[in-house]
PDB file of N, CA and C in Angstrom:
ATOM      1  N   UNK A   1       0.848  -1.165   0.000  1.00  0.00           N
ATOM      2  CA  UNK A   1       0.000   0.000   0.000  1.00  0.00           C
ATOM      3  C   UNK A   1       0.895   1.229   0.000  1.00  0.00           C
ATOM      4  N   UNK A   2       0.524   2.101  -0.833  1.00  0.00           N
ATOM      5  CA  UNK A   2       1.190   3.341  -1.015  1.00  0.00           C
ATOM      6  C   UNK A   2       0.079   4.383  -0.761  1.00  0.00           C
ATOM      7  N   UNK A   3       0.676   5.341   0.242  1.00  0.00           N
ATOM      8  CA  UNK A   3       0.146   6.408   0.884  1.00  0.00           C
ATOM      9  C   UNK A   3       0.669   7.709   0.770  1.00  0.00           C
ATOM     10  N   UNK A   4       0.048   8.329   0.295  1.00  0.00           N
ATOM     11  CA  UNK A   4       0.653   9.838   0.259  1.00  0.00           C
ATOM     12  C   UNK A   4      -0.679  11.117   0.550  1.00  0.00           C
ATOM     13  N   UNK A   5      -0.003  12.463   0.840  1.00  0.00           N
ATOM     14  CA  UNK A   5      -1.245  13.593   1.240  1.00  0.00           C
ATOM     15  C   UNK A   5      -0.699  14.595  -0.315  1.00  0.00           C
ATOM     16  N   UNK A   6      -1.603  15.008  -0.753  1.00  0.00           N
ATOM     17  CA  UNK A   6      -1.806  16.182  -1.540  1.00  0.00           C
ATOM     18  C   UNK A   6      -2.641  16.905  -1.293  1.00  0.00           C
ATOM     19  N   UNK A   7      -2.844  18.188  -0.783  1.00  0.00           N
ATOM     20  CA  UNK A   7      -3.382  18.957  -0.490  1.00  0.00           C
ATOM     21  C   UNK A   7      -4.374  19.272   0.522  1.00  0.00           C
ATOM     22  N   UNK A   8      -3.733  18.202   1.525  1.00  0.00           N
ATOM     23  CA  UNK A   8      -4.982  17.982   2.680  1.00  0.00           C
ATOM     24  C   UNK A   8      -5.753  17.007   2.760  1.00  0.00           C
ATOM     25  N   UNK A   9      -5.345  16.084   1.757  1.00  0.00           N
ATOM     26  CA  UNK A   9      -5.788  14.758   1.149  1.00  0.00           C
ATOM     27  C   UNK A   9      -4.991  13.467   1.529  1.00  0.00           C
ATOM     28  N   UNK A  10      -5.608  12.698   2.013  1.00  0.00           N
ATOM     29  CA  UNK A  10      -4.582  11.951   1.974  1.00  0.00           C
ATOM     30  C   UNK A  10      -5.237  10.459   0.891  1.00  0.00           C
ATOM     31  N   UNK A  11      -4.328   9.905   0.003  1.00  0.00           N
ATOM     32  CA  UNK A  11      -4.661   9.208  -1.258  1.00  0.00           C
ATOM     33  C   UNK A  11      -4.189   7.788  -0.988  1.00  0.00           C
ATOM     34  N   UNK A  12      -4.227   6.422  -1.499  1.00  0.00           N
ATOM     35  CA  UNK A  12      -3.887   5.288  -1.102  1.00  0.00           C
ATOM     36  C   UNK A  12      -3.966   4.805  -2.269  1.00  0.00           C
ATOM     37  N   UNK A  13      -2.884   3.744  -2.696  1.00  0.00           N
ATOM     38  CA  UNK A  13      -3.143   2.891  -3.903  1.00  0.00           C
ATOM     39  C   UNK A  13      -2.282   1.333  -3.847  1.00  0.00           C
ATOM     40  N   UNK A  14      -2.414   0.328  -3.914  1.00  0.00           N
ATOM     41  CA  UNK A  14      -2.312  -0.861  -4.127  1.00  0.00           C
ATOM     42  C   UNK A  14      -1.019  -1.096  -4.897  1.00  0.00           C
ATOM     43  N   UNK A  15       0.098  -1.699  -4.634  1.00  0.00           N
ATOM     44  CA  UNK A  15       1.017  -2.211  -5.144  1.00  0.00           C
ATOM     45  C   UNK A  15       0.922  -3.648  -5.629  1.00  0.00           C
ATOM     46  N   UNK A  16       0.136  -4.268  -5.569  1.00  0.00           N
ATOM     47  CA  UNK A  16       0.140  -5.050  -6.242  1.00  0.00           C
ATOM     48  C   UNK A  16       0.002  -5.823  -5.338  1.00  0.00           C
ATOM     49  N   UNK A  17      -0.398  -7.519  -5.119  1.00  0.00           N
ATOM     50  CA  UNK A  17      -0.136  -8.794  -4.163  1.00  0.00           C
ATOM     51  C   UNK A  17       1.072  -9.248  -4.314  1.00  0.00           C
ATOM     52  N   UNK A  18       1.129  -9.924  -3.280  1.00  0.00           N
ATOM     53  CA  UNK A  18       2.388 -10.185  -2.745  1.00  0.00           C
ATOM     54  C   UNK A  18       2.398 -11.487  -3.954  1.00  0.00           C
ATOM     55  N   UNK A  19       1.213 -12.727  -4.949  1.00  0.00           N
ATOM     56  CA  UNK A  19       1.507 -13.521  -5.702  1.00  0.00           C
ATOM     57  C   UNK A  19       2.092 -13.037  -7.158  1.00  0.00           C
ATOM     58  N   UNK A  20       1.730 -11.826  -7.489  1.00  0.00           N
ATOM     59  CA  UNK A  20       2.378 -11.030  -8.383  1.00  0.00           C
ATOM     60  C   UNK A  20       3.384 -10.342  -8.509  1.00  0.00           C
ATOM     61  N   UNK A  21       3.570  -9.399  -7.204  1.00  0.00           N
ATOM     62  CA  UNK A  21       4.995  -8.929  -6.948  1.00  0.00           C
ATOM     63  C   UNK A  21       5.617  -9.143  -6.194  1.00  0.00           C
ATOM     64  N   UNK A  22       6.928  -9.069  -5.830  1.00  0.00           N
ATOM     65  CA  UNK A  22       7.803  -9.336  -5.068  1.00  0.00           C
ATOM     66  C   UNK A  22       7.808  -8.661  -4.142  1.00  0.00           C
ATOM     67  N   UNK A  23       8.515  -8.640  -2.698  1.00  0.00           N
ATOM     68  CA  UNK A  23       8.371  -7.120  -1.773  1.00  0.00           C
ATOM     69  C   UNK A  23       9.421  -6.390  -2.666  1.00  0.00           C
ATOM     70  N   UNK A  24      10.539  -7.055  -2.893  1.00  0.00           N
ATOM     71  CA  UNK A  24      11.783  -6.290  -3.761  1.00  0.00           C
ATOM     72  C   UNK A  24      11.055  -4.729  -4.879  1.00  0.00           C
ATOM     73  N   UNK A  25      10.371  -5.733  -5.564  1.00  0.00           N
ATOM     74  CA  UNK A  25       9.968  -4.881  -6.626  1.00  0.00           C
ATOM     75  C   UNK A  25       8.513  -3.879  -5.945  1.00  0.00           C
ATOM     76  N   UNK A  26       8.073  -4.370  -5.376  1.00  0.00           N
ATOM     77  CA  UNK A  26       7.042  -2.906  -4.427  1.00  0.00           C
ATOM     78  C   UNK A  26       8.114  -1.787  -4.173  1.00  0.00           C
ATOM     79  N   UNK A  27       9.164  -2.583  -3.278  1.00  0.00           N
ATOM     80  CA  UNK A  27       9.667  -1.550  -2.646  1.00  0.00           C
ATOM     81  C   UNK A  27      10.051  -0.661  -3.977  1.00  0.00           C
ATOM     82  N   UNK A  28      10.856  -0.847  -5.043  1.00  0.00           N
ATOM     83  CA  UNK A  28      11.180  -0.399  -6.076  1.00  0.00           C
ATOM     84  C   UNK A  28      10.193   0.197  -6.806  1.00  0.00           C
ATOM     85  N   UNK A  29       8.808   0.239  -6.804  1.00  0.00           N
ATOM     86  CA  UNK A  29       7.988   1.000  -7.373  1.00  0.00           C
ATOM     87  C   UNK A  29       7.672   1.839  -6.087  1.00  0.00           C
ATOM     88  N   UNK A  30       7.571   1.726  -4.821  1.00  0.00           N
ATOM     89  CA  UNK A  30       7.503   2.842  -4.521  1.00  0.00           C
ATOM     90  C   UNK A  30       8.208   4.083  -4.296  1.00  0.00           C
ATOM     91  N   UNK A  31       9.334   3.574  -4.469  1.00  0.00           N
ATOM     92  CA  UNK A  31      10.185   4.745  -4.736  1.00  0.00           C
ATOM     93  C   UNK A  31      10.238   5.562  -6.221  1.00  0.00           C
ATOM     94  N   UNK A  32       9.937   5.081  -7.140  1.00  0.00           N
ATOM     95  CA  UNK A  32       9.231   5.349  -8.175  1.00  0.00           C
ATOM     96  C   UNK A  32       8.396   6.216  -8.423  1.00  0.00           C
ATOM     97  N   UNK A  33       7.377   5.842  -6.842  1.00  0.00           N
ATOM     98  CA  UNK A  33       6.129   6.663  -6.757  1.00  0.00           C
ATOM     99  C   UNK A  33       6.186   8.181  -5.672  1.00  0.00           C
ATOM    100  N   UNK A  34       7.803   7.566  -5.080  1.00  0.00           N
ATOM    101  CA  UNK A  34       8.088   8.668  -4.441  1.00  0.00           C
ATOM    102  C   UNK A  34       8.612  10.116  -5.336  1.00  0.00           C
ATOM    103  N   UNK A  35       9.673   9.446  -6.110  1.00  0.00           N
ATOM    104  CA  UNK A  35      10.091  10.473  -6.828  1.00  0.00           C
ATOM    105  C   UNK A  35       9.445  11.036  -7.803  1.00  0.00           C
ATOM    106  N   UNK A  36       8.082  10.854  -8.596  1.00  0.00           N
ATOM    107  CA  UNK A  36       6.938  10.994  -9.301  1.00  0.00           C
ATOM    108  C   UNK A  36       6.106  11.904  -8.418  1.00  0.00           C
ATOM    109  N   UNK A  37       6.054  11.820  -7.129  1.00  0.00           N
ATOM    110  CA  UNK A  37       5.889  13.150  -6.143  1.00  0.00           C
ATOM    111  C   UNK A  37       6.731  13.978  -6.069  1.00  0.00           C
ATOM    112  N   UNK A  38       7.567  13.574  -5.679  1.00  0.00           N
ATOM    113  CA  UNK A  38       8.976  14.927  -5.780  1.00  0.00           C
ATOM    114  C   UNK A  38       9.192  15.803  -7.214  1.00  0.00           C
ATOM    115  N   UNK A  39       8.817  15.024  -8.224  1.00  0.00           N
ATOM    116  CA  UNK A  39       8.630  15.832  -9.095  1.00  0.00           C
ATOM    117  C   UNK A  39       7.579  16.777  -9.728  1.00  0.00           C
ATOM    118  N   UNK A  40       6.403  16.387  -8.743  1.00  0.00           N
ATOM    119  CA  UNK A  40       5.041  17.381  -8.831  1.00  0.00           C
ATOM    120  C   UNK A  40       4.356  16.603  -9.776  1.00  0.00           C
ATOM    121  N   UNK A  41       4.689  15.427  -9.967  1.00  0.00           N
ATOM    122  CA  UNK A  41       3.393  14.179 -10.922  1.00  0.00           C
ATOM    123  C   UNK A  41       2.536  13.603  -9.854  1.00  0.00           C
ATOM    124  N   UNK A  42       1.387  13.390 -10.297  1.00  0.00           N
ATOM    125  CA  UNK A  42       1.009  12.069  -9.816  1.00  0.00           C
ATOM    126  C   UNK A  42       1.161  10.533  -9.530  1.00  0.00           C
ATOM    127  N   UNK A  43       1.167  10.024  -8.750  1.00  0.00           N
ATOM    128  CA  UNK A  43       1.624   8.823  -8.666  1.00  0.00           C
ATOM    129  C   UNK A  43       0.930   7.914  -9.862  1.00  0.00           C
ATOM    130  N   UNK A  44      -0.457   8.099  -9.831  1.00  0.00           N
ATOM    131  CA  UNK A  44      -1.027   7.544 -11.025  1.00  0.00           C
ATOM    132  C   UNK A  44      -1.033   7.575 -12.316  1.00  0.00           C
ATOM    133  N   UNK A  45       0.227   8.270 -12.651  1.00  0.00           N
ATOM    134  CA  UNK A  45       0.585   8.535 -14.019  1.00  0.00           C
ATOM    135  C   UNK A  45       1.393   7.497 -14.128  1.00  0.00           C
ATOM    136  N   UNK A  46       2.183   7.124 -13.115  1.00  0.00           N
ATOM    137  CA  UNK A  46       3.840   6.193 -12.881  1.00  0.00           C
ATOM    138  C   UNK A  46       3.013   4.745 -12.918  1.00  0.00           C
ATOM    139  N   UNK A  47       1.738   4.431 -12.485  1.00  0.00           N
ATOM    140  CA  UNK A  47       0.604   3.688 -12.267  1.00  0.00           C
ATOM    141  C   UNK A  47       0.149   3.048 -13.629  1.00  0.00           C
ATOM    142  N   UNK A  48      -0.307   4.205 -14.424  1.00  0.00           N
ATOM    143  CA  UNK A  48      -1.033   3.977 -15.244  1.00  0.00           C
ATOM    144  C   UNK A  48      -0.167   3.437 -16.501  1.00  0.00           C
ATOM    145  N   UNK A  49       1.176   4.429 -16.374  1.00  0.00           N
ATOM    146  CA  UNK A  49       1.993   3.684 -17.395  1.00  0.00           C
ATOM    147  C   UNK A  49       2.647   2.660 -17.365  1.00  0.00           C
ATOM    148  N   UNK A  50       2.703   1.570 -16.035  1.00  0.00           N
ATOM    149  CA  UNK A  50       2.928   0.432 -15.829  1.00  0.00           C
ATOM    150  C   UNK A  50       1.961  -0.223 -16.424  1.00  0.00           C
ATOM    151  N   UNK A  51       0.798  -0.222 -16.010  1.00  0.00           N
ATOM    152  CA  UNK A  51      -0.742  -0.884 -16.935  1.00  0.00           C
ATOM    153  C   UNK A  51      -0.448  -0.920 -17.888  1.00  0.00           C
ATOM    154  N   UNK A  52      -0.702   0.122 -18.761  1.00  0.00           N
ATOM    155  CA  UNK A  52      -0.362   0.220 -20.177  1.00  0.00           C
ATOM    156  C   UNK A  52       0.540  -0.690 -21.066  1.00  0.00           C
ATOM    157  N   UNK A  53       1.761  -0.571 -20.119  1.00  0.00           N
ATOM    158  CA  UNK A  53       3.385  -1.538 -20.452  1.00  0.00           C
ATOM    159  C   UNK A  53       3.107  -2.770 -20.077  1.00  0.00           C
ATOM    160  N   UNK A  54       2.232  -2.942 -18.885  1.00  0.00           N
ATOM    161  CA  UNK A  54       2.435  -4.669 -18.244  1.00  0.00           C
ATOM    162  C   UNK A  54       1.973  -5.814 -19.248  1.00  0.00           C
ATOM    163  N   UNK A  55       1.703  -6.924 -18.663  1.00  0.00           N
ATOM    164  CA  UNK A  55       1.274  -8.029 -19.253  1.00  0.00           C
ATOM    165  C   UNK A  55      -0.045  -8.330 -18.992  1.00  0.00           C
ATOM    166  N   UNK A  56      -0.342  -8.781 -20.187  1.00  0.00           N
ATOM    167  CA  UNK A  56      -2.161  -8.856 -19.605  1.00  0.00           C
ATOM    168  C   UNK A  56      -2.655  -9.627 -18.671  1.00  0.00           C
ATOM    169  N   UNK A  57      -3.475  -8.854 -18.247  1.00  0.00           N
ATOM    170  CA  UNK A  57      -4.169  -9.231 -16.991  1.00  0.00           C
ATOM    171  C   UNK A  57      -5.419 -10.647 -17.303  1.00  0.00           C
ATOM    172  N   UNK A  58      -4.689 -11.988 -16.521  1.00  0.00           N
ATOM    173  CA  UNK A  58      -5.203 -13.035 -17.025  1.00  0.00           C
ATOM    174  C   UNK A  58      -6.894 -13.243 -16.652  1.00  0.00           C
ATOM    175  N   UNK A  59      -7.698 -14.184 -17.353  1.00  0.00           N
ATOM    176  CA  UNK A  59      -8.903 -14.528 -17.199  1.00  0.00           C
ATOM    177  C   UNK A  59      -8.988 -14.914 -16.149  1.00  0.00           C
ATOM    178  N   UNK A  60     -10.255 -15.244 -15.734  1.00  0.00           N
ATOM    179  CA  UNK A  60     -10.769 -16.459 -14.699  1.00  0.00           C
ATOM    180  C   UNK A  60     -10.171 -18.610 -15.627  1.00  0.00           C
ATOM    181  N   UNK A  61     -10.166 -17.959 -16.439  1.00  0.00           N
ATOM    182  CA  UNK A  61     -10.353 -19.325 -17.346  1.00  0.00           C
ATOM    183  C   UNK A  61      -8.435 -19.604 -17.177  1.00  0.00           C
ATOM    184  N   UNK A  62      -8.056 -18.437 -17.318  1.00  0.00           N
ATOM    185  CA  UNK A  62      -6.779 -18.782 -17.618  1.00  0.00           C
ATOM    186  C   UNK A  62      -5.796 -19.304 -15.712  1.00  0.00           C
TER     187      UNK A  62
END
């Protein structure tokens, strides 16, 4: 879980399960998601363009 405040806000978003990701690689996206703050982005941009890039997201069937 990744937590951050913008503007009096405070926002939360999902790194993924632990059967999909590694802690290694959380930890490594959240720093990702840190510096995507530090740079005045949204985290959900750093988010969204992982989606975009990842691998598809399997069926029930599959």
């Amino acid at each position: 879980m990744f937590v951050w405040k913008r503007g009096g806000k405070q926002y939360r978003r999902g790194l993924g399960s632990v059967k999909a990701r590694s802690l290694a690689r959380a930890r490594e996206l959240a720093a990702e998601l840190r510096a995507a703050l530090a740079d005045g982005r949204h985290p959900d941009e750093v988010l969204g363009r992982l989606a975009q890039g990842g691998a598809p997201i399997p069926t029930m069937a599959e």
